[in-house]
Protein backbone atom coordinates (compact mmCIF):
# COMPACT_ATOMS: atom_id res chain seq x y z
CA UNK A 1 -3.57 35.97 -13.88
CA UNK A 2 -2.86 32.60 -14.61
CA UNK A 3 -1.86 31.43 -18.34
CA UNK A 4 -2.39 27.42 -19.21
CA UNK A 5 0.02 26.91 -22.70
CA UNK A 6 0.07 23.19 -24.39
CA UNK A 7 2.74 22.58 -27.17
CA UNK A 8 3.09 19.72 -29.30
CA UNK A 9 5.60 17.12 -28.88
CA UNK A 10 7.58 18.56 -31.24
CA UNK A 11 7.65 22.01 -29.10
CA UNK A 12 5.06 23.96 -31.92
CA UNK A 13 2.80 25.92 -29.54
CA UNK A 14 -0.54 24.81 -29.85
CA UNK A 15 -3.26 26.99 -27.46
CA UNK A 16 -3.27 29.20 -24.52
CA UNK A 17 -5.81 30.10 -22.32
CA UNK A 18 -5.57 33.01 -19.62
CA UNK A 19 -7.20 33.12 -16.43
CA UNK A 20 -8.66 36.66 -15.40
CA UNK A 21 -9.04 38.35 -11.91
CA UNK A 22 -6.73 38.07 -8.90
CA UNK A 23 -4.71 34.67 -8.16
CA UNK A 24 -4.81 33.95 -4.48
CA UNK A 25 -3.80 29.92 -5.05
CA UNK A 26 -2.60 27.66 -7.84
CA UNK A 27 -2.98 23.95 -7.57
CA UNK A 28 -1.16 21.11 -9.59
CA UNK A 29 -1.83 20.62 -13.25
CA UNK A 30 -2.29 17.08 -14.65
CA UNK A 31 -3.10 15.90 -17.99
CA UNK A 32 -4.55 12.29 -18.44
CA UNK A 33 -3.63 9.65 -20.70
CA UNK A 34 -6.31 11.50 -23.42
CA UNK A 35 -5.07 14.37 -23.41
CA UNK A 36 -7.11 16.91 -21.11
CA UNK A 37 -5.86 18.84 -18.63
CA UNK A 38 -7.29 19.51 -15.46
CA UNK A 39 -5.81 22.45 -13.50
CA UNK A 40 -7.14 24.13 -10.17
CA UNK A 41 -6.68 27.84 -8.93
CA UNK A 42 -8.79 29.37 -6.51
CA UNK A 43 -10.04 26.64 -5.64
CA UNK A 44 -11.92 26.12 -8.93
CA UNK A 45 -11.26 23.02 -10.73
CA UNK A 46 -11.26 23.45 -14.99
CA UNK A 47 -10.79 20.83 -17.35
CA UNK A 48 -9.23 21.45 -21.06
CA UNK A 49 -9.62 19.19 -23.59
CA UNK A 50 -6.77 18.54 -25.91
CA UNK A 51 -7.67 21.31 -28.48
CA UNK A 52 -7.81 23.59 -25.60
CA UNK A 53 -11.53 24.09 -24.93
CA UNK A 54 -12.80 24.62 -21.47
CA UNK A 55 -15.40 21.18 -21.35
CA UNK A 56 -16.34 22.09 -17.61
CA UNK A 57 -15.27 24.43 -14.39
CA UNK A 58 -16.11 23.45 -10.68
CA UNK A 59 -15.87 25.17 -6.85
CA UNK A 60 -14.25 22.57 -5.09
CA UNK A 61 -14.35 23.86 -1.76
CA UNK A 62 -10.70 22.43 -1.43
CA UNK A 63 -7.38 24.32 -1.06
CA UNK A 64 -5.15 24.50 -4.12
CA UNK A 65 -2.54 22.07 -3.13
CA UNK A 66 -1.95 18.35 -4.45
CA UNK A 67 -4.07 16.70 -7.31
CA UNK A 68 -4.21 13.64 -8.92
CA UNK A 69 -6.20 11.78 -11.55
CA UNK A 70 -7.02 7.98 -10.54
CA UNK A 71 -5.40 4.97 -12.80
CA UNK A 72 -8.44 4.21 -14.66
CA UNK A 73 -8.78 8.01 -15.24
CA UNK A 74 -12.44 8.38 -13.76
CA UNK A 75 -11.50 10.21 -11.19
CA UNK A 76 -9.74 13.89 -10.79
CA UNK A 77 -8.57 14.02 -6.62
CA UNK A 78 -7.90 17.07 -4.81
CA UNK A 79 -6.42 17.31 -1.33
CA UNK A 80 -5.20 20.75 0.58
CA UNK A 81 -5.33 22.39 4.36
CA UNK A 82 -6.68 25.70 4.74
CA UNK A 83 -4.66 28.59 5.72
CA UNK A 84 -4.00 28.46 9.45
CA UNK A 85 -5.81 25.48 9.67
CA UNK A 86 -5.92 21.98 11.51
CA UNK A 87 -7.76 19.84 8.86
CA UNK A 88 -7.32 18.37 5.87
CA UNK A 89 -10.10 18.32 2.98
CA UNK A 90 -10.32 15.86 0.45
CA UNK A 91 -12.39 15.92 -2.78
CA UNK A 92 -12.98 13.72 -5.68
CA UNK A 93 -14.89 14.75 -9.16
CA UNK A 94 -15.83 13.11 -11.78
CA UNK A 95 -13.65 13.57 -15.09
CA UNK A 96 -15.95 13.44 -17.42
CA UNK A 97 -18.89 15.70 -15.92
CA UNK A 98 -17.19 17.51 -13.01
CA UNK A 99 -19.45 16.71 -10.65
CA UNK A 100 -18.11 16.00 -7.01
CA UNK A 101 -18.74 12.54 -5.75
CA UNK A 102 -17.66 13.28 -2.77
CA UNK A 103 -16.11 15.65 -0.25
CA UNK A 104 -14.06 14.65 3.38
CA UNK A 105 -12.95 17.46 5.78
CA UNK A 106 -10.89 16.00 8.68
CA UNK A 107 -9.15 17.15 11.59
CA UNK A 108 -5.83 15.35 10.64
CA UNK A 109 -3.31 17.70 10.86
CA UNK A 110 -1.97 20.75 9.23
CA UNK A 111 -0.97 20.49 6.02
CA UNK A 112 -2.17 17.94 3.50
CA UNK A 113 0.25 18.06 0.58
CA UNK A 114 -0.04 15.07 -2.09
CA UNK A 115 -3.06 12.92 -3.43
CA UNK A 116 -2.74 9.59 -5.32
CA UNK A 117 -5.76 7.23 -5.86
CA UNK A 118 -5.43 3.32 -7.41
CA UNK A 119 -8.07 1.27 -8.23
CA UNK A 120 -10.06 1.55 -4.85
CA UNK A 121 -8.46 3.92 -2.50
CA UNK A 122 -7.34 7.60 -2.09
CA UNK A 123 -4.19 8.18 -0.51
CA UNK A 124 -3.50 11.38 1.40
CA UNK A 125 -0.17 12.74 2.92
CA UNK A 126 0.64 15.33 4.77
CA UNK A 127 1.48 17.16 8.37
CA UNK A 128 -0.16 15.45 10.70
CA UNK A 129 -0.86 16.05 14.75
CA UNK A 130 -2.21 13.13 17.04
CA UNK A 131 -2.89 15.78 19.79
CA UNK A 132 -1.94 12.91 22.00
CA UNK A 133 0.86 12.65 24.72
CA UNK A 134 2.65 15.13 26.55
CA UNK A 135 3.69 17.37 24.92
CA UNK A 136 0.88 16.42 21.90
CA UNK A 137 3.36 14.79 18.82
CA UNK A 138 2.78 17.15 15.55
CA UNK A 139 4.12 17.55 12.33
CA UNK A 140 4.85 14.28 11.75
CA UNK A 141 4.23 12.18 7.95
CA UNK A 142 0.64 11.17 8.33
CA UNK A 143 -1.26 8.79 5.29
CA UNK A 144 -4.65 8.76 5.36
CA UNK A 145 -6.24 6.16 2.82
CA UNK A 146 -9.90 6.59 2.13
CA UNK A 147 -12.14 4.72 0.15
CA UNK A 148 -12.17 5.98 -3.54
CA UNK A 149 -16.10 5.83 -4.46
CA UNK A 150 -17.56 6.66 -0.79
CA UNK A 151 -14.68 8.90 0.68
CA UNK A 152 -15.09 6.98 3.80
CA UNK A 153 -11.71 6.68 5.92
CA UNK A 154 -10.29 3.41 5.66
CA UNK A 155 -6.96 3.53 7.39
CA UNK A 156 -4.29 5.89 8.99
CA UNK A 157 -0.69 5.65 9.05
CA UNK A 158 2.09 7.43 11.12
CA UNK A 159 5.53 7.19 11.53
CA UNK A 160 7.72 9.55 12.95
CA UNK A 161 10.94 9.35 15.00
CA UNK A 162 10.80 9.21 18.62
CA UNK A 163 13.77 10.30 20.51
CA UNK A 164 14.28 9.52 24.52
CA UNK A 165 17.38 10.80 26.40
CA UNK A 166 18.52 8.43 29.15
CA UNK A 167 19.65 11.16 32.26
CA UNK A 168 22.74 9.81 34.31
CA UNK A 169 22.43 10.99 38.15
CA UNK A 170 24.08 14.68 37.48
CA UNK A 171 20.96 15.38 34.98
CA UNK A 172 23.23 14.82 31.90
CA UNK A 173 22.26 13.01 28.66
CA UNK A 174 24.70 9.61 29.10
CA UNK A 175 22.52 8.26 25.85
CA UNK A 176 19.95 9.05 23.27
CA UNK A 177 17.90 6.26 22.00
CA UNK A 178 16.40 6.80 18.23
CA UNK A 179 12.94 4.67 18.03
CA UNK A 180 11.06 4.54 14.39
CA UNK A 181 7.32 4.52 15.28
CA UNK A 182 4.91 3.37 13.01
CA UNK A 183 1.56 4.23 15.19
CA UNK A 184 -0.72 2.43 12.43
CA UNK A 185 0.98 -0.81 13.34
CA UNK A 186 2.11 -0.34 16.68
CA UNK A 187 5.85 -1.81 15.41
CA UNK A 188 9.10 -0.66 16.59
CA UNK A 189 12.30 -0.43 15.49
CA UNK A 190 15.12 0.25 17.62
CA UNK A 191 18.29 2.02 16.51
CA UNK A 192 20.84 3.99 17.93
C-alpha cells in the first residue's frame, strides 16, 4: 500500500492515512498554499485537507506521472503516457469539488513527464516523436501548451539537436555540423 504522513513544521507527526489494495502507479504529491494535499495512485486522484480528512477521490483516466496545482490554486493538473504508449493525456480537476473540467489525449509522443499551469495555460513536457523525416525524429523535448479552462491545444514546441556529417570523397566523416532546432519557430542556430 501506499501511506500519506503530514508533520508539523516543527517535525511533531500529525496524521497518516494508508492506502489499501495493490499499488500498480504513484503520481506526484502536492500540497497548496492552504494546506491540502492532493496525491494520485492508480490513477485515482484524492485530496486531504490539512487535518487529514479525505474531502474527495476521483478516476482520472490519466497515468500517474507529473501533477501540478495552477497559481491561483483552482486547478489540480495531471499529465502521464500510458504504458507502451504513443500519446500523452492531459487532465485538469477542479480543487475544490474534484470534478474534471476537462480531459486531452494526444498522439504527441511517448512519455509525458511534467505539468505546470499559470494563469491561462497548461504546459506539458515530455518525449516527443514528429513521425516526420527519414528516419521519423523521436524522443526529442516536446512542450505542448494548452489552454487552461478549455484544454484546447494552443501551441507546440520542439527543439532537439540535429547532427549532419559532411562525407569527404573516401566516405569518411571530414566534419560534423551541430544545428539547435527549434521546430515551433523554425530558428536555427549553428554551432560546431
Amino acid at each position: 500500500g501506499v501511506s500519506l504522513v503530514r508533520f508539523g513544521s516543527d517535525g511533531t507527526f500529525q496524521w497518516r492515512v494508508v492506502s489499501t489494495g495493490t499499488v500498480l502507479s504513484v503520481g506526484r504529491l502536492l500540497v497548496d498554499a492552504e494546506g491540502n494535499a492532493y496525491f494520485a495512485y492508480n490513477s485515482t486522484l484524492y485530496k486531504y485537507d490539512p487535518s487529514g480528512a479525505l474531502r474527495w477521490s476521483t478516476y482520472t483516466s490519466v497515468p500517474d506521472v507529473g501533477a501540478t496545482v495552477s497559481s491561483d490554486g483552482a486547478d489540480v493538473v495531471l499529465t502521464g503516457s500510458p504504458r507502451g504508449g504513443a500519446q500523452w493525456v492531459t487532465a485538469a480537476f477542479d480543487t475544490a469539488t474534484g470534478t474534471r473540467r476537462w480531459l486531452v489525449t494526444a498522439a504527441e509522443g511517448n512519455a509525458a513527464v511534467d505539468v505546470v499551469a499559470d494563469g491561462g495555460r497548461v504546459y506539458v513536457a515530455g518525449h516527443g516523436v514528429t513521425g516526420a523525416g527519414t528516419p521519423a525524429i523521436a524522443y526529442f523535448m516536446t512542450v505542448v501548451a494548452y489552454d487552461r479552462t478549455t484544454g484546447a491545444r494552443l501551441a507546440v514546441g520542439v527543439r532537439f539537436w540535429l547532427y549532419r556529417s559532411v562525407l569527404t570523397g573516401r566516405g569518411s566523416a571530414s566534419r560534423t555540423t551541430r544545428r539547435w532546432i527549434e521546430a515551433s519557430s523554425v530558428r536555427t542556430h549553428s554551432r560546431r
